[in-house]
N, C-alpha and C. Protein backbone atom coordinates (compact mmCIF):
# COMPACT_ATOMS: atom_id res chain seq x y z
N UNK A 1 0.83 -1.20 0.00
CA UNK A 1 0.00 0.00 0.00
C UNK A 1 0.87 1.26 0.00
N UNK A 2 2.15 1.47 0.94
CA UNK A 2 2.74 2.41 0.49
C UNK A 2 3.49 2.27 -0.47
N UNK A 3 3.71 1.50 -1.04
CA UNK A 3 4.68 1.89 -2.69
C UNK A 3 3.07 2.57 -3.61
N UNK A 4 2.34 2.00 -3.46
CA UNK A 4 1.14 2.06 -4.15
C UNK A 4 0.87 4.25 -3.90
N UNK A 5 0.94 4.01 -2.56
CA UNK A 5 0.42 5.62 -2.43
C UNK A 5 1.84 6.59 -2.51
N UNK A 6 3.34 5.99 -2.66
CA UNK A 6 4.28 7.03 -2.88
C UNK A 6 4.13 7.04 -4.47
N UNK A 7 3.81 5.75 -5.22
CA UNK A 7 4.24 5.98 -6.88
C UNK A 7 2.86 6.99 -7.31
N UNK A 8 1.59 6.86 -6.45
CA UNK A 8 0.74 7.80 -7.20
C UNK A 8 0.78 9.30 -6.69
N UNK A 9 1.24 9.12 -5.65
CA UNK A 9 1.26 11.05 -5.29
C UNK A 9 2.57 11.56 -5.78
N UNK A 10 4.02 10.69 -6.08
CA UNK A 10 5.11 10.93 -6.86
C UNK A 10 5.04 11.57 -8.29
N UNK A 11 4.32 10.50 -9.11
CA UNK A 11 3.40 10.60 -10.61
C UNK A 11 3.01 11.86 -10.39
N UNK A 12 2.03 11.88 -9.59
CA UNK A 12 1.01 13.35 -9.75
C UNK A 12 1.52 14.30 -9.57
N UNK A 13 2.61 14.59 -8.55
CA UNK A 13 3.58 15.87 -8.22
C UNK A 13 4.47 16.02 -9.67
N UNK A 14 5.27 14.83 -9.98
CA UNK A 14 6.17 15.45 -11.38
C UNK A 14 5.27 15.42 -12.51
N UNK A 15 4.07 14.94 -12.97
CA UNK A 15 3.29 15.67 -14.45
C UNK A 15 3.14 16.88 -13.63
N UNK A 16 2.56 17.23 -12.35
CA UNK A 16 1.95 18.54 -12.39
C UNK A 16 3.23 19.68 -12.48
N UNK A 17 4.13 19.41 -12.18
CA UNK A 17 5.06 20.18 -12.43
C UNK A 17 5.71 20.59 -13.31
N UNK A 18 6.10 19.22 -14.12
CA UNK A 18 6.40 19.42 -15.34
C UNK A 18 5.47 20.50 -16.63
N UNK A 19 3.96 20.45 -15.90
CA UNK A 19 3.39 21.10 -17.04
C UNK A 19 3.50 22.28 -16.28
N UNK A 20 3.58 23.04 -14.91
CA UNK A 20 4.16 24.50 -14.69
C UNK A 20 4.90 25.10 -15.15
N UNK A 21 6.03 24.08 -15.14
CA UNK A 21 7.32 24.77 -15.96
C UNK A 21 7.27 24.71 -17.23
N UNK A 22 6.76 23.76 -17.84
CA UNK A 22 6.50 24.07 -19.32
C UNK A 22 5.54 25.68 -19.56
N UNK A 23 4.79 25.38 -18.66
CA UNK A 23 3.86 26.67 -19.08
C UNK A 23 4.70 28.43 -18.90
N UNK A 24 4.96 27.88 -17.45
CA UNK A 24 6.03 28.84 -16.94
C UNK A 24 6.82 29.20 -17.89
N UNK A 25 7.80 29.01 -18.32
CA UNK A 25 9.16 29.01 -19.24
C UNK A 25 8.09 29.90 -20.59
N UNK A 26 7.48 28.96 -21.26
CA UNK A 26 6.55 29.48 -22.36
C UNK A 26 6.10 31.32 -22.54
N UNK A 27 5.46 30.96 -21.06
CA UNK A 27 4.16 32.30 -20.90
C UNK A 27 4.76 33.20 -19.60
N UNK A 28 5.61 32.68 -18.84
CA UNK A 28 5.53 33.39 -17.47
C UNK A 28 4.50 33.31 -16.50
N UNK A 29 3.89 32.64 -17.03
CA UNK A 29 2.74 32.72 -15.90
C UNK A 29 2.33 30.92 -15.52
N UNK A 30 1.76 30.38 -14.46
CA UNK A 30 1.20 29.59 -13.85
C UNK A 30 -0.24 29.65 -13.71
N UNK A 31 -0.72 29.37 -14.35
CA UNK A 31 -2.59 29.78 -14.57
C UNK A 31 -2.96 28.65 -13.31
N UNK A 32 -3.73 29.23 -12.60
CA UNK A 32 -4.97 28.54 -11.33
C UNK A 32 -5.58 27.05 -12.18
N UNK A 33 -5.79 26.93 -13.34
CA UNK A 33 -6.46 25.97 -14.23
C UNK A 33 -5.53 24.59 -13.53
N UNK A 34 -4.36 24.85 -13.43
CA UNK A 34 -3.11 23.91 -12.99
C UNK A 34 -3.14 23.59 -12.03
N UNK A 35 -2.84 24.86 -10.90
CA UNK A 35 -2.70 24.60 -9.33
C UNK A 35 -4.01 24.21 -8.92
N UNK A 36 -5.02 24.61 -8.91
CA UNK A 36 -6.05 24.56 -8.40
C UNK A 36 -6.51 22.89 -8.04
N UNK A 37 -6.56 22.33 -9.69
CA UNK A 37 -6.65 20.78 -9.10
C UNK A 37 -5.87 19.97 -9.07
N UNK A 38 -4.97 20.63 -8.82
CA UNK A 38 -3.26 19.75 -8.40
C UNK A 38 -3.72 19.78 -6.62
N UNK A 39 -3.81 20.77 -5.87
CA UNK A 39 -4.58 21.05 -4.69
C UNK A 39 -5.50 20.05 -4.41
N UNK A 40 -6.38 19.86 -4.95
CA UNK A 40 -7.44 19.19 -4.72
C UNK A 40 -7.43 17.59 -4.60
N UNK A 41 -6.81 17.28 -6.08
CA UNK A 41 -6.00 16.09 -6.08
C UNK A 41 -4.67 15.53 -4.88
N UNK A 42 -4.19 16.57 -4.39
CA UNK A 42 -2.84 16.28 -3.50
C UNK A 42 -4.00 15.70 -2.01
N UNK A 43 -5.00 16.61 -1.84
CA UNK A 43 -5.74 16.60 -0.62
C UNK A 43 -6.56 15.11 -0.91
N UNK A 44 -7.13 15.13 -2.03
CA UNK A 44 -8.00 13.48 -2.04
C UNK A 44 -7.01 12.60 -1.91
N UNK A 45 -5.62 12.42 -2.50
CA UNK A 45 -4.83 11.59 -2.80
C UNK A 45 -4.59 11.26 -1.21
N UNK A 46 -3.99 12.06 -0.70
CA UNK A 46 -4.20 11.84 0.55
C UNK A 46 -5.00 11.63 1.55
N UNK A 47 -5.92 11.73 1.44
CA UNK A 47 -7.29 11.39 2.14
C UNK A 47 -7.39 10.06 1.76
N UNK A 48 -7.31 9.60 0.68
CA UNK A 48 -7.83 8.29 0.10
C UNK A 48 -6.81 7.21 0.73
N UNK A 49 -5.77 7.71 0.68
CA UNK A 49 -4.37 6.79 1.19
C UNK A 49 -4.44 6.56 3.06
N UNK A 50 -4.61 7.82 3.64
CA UNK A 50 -4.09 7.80 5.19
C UNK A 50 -5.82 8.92 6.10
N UNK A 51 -6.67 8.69 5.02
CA UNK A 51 -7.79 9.48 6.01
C UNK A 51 -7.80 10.64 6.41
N UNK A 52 -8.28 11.31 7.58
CA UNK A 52 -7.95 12.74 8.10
C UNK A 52 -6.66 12.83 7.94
N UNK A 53 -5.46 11.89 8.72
CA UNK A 53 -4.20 11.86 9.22
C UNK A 53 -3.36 12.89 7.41
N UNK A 54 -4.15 12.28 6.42
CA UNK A 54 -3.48 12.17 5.14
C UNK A 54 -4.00 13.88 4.67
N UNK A 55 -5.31 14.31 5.14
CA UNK A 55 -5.79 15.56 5.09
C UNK A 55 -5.37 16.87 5.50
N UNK A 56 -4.43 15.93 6.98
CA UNK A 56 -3.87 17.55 7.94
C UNK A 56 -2.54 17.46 7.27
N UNK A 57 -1.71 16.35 6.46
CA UNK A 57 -0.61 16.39 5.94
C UNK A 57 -0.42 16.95 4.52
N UNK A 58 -1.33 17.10 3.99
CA UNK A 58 -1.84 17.69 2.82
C UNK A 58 -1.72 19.03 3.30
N UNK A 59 -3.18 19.58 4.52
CA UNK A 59 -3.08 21.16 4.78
C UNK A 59 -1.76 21.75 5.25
N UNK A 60 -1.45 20.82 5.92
CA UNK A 60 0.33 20.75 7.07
C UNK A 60 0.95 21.23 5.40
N UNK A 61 1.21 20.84 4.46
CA UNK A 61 2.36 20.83 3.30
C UNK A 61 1.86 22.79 2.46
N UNK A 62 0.46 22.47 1.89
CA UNK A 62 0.21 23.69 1.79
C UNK A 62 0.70 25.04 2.50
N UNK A 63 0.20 25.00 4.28
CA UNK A 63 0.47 26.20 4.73
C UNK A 63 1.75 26.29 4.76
N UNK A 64 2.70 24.89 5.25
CA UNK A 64 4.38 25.66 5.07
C UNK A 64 4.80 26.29 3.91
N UNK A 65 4.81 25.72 2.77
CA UNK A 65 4.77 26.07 1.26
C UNK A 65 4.53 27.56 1.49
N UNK A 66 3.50 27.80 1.34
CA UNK A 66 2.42 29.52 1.29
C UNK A 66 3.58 30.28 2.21
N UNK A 67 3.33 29.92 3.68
CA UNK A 67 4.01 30.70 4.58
C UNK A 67 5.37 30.89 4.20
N UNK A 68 6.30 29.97 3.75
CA UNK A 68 7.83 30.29 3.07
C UNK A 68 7.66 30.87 2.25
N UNK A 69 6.85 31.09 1.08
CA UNK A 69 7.12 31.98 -0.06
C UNK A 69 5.90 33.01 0.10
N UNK A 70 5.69 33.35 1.16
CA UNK A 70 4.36 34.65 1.40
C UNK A 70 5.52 35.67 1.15
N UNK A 71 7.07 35.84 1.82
CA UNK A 71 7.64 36.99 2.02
C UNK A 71 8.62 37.31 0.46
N UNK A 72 9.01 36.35 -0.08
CA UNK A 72 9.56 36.20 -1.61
C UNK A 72 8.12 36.82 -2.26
N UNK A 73 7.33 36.70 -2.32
CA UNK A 73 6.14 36.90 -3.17
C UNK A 73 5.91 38.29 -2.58
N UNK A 74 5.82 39.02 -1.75
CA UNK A 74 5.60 40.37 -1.23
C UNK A 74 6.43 41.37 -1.62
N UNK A 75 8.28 40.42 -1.46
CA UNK A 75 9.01 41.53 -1.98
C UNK A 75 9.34 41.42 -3.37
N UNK A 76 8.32 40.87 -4.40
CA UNK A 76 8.51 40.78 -5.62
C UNK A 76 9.54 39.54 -5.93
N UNK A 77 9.56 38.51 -5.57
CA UNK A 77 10.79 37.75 -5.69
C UNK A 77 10.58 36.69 -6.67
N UNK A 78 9.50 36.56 -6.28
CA UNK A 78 8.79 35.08 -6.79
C UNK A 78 7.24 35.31 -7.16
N UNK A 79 6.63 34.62 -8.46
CA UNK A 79 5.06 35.04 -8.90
C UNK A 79 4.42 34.26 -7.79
N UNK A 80 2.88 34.85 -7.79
CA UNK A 80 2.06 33.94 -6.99
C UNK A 80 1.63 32.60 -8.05
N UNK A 81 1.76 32.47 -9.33
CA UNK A 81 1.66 31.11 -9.70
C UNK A 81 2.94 30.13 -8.82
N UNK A 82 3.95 30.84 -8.69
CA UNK A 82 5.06 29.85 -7.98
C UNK A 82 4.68 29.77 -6.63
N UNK A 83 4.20 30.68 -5.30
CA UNK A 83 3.71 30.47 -4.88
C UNK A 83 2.43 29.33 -4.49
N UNK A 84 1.63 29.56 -5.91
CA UNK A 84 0.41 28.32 -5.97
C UNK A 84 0.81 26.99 -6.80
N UNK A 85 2.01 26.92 -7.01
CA UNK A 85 2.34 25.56 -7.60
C UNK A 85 3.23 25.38 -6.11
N UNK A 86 3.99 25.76 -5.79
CA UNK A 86 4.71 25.26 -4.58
C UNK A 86 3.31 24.65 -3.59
N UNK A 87 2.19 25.38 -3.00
CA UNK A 87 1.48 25.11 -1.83
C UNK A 87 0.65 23.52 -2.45
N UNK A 88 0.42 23.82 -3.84
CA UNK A 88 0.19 22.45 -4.44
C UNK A 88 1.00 21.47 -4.36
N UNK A 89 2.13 21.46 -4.49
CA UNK A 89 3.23 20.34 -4.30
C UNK A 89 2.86 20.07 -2.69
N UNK A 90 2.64 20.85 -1.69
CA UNK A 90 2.74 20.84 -0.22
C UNK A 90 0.99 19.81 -0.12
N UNK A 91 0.41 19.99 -1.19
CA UNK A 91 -0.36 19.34 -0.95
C UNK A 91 -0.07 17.92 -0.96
N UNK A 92 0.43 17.72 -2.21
CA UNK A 92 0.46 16.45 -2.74
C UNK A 92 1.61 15.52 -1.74
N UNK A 93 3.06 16.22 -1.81
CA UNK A 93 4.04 16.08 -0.37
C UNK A 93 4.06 16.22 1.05
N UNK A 94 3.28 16.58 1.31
CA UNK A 94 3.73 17.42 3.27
C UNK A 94 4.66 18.23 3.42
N UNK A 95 4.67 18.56 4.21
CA UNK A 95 5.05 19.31 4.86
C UNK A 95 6.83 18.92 4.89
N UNK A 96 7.20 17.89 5.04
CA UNK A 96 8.02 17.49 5.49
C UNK A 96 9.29 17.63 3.85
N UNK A 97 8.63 17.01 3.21
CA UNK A 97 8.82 16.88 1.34
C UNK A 97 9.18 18.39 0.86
N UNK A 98 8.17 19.01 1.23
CA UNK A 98 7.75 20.56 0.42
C UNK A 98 8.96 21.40 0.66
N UNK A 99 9.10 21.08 2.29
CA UNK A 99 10.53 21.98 2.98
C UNK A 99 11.70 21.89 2.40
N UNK A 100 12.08 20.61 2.25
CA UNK A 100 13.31 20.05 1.25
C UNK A 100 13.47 20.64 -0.11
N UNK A 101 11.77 20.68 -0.68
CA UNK A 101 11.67 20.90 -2.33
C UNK A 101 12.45 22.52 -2.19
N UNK A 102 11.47 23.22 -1.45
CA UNK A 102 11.59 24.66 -0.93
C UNK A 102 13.01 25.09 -0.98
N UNK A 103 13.82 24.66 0.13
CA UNK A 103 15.26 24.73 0.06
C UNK A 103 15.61 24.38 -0.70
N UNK A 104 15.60 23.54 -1.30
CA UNK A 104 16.64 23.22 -2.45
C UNK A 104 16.84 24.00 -3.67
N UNK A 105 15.11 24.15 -3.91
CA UNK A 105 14.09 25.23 -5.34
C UNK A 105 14.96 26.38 -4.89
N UNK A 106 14.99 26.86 -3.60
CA UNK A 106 15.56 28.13 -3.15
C UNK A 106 17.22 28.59 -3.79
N UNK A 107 17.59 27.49 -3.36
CA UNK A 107 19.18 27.47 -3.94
C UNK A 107 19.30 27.45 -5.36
N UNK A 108 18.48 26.58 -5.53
CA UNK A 108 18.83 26.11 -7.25
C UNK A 108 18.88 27.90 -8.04
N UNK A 109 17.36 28.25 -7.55
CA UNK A 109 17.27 30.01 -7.75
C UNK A 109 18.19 30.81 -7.63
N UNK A 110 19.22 31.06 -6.70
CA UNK A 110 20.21 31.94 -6.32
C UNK A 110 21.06 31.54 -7.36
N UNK A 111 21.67 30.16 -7.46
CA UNK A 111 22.82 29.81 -8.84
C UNK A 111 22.12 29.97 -10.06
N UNK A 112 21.11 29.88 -10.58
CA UNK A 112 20.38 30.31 -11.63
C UNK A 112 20.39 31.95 -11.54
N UNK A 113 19.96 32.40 -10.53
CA UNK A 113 20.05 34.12 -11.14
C UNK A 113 21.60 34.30 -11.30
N UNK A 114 22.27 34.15 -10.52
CA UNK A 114 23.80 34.58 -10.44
C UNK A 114 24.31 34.04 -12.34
N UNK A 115 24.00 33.01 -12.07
CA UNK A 115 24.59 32.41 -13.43
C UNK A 115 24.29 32.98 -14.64
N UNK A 116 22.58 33.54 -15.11
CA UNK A 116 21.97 34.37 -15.45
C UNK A 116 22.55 35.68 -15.96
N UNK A 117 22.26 36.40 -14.83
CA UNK A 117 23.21 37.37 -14.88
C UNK A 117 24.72 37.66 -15.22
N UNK A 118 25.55 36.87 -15.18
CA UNK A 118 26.87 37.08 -15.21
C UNK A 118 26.84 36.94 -17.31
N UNK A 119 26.04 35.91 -17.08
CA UNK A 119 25.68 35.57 -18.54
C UNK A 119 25.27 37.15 -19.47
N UNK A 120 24.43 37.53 -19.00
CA UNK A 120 23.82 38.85 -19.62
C UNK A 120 24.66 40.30 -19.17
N UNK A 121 25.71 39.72 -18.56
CA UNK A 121 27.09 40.99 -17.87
C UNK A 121 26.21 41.67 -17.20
N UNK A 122 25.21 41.50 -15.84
CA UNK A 122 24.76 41.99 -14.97
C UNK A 122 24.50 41.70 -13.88
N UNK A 123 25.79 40.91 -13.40
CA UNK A 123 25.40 40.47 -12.30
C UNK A 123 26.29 41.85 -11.30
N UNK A 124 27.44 42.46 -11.84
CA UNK A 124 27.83 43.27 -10.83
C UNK A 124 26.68 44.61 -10.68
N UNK A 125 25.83 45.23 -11.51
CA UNK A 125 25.00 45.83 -11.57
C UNK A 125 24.11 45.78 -10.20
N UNK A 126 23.83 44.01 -10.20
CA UNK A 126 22.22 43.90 -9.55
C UNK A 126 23.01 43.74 -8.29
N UNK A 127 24.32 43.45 -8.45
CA UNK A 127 24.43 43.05 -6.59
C UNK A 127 25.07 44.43 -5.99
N UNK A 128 25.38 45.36 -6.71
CA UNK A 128 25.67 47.11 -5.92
C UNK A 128 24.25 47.33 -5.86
N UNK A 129 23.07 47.53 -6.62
CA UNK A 129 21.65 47.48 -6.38
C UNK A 129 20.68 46.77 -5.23
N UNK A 130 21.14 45.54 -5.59
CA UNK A 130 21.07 44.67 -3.97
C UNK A 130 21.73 45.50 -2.46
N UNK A 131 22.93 45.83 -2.39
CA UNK A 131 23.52 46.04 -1.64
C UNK A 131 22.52 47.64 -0.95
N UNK A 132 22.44 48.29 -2.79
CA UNK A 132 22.30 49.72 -2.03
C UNK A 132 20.67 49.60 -1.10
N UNK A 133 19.37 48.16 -1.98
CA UNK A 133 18.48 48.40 -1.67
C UNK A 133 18.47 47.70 0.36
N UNK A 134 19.67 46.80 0.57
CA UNK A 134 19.72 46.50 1.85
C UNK A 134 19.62 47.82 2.88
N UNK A 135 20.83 48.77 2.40
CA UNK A 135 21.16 49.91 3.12
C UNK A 135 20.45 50.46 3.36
N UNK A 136 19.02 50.57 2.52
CA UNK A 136 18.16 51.55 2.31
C UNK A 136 16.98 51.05 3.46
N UNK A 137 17.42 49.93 3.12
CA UNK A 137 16.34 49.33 4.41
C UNK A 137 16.22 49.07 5.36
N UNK A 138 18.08 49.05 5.55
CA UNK A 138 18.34 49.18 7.31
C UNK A 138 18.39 50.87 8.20
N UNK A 139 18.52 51.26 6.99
CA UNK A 139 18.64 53.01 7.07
C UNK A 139 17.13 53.17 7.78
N UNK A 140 16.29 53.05 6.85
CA UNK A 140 14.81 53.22 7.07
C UNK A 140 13.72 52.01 8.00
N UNK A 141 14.88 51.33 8.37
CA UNK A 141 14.20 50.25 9.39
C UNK A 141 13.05 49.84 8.96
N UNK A 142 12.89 49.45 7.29
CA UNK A 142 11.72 49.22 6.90
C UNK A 142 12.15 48.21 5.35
N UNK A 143 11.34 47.29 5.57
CA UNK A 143 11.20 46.00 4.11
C UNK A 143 10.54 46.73 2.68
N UNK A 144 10.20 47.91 2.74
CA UNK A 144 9.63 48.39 1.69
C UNK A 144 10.86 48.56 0.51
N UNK A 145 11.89 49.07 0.69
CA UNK A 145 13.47 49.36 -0.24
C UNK A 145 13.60 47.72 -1.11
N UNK A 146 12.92 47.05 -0.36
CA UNK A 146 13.64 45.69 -0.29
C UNK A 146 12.58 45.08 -1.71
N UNK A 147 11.36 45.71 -1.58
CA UNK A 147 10.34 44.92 -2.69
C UNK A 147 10.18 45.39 -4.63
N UNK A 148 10.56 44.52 -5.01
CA UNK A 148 10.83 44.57 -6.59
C UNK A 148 9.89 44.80 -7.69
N UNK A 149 9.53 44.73 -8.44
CA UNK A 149 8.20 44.81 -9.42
C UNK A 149 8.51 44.13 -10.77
N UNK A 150 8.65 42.56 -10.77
CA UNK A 150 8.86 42.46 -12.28
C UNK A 150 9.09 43.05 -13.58
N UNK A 151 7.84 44.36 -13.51
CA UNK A 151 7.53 45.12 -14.68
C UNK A 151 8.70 46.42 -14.30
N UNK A 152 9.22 46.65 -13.93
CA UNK A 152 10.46 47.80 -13.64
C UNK A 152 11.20 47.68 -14.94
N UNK A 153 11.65 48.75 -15.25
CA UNK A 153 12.72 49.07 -15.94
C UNK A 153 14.00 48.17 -15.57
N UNK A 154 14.60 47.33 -16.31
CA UNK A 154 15.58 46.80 -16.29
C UNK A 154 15.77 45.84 -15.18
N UNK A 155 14.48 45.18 -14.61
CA UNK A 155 14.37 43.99 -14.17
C UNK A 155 14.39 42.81 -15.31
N UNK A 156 15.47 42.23 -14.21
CA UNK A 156 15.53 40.58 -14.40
C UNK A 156 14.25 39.57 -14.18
N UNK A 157 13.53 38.97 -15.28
CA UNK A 157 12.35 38.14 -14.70
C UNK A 157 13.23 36.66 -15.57
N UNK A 158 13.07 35.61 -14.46
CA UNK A 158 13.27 34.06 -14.66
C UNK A 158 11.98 33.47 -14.45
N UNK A 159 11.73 32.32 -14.80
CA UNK A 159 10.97 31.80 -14.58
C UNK A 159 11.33 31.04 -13.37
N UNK A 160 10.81 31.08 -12.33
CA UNK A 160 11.14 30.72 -10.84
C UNK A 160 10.72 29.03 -10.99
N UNK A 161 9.89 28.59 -11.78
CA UNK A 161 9.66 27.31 -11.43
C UNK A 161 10.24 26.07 -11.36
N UNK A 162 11.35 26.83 -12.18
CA UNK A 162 12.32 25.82 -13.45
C UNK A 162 12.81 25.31 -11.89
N UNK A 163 13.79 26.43 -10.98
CA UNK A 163 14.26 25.96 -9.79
C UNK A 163 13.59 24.67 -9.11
N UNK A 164 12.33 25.39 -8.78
CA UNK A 164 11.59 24.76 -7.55
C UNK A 164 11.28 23.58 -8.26
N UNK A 165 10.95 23.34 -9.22
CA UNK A 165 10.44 22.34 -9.40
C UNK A 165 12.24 21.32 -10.07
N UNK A 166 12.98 21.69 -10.04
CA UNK A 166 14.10 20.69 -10.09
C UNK A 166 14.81 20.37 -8.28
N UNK A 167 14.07 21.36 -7.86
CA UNK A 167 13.86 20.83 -6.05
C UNK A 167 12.93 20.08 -5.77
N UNK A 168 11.81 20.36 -6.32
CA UNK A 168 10.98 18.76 -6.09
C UNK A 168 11.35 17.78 -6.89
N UNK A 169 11.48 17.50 -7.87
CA UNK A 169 12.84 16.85 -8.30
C UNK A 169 13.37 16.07 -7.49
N UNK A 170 14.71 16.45 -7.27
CA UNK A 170 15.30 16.01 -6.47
C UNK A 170 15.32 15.03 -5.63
N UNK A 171 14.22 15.69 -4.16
CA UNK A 171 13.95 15.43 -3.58
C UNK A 171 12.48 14.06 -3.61
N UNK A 172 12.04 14.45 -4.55
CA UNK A 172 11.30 12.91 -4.96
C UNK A 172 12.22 11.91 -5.44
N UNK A 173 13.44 12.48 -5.78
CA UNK A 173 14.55 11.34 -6.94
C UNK A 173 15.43 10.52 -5.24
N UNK A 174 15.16 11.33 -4.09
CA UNK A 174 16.02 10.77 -3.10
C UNK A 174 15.25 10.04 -2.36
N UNK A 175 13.86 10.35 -2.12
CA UNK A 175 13.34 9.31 -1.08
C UNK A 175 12.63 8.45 -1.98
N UNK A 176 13.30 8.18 -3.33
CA UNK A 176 12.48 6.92 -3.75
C UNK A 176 13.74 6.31 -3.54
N UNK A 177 14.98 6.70 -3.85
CA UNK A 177 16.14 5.89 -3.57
C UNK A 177 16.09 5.41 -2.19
N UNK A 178 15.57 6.23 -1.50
CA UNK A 178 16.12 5.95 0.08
C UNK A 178 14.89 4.23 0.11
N UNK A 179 13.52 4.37 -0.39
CA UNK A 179 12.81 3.60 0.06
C UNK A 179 13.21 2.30 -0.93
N UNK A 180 14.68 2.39 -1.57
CA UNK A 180 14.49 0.88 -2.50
C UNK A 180 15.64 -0.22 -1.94
């Protein structure tokens, strides 16, 4: 029964992802059409497998998800489709899964922009910009210096999913190893 309920909530996490980032990469955007019953599906999948227990691990995966990328998403960091494909993965994973995906998605992001940038000869640009918008914010004891706007003049936009979702990745590619 659990190989049965890791290979189908595994399955369901990498198509649903795979078609984010396809879409992502494409359009920039993550349409609700996606997340929405990736959500729904992560919560039955789990329900069907482990009952309530499988329901609060579902909600348990969502709210960490949301709550880690509420403050990336405020200061312009990350879209709310990445936002709503991450809390979907938290559905389908827990809590426990999502955190790993999270960190990892997180990192993968930082060597992707850096790499990015150096690529397009702007990485010394964005990190005196970085630097000055820190100052500005410790100056002013306030997170506002700190928040970005995609649509700005001479913003950098990536598609954030590519990361996160080669962190869920990953992290599905290790605890199937771990369980064989």
């Amino acid at each position: 029964m659990i190989v049965l309920r890791e290979t189908a909530i595994f399955t369901t996490t990498l198509l649903f992802v795979a078609a984010c980032i396809l879409n992502d990469v494409r359009t920039l955007r993550i349409p609700n059409r996606l997340t929405v019953p990736a959500m729904l599906v992560g919560i039955a999948l789990n329900a069907c497998f482990a009952g309530w227990s499988g329901v609060q691990t579902s909600l348990g995966g969502f709210a960490l998800a949301t709550l880690v990328l509420l403050g990336p998403f405020a200061l312009g960091g990350v879209g709310a489709g990445d936002v709503k494909m991450m809390s979907a993965v938290g559905t389908l994973l827990g809590p426990r899964l999502v955190f790993q995906s999270l960190f990892i998605g997180i990192a993968l992001g930082g060597v992707f922009a850096v790499v990015h940038l150096a690529r397009i000869a702007r990485l010394q640009e964005k990190v005196w910009s970085l630097a000055q918008m820190v100052g500005a914010a410790l100056t002013m004891r306030s997170l506002a210096p700190l928040k970005v706007s995609a649509g700005a003049p001479h913003a950098v936009v990536l598609p954030y999913s590519l990361p996160l979702g080669l962190g869920t990745l990953g992290v599905i590619a290790l605890a199937m190893a771990g369980n064989s």
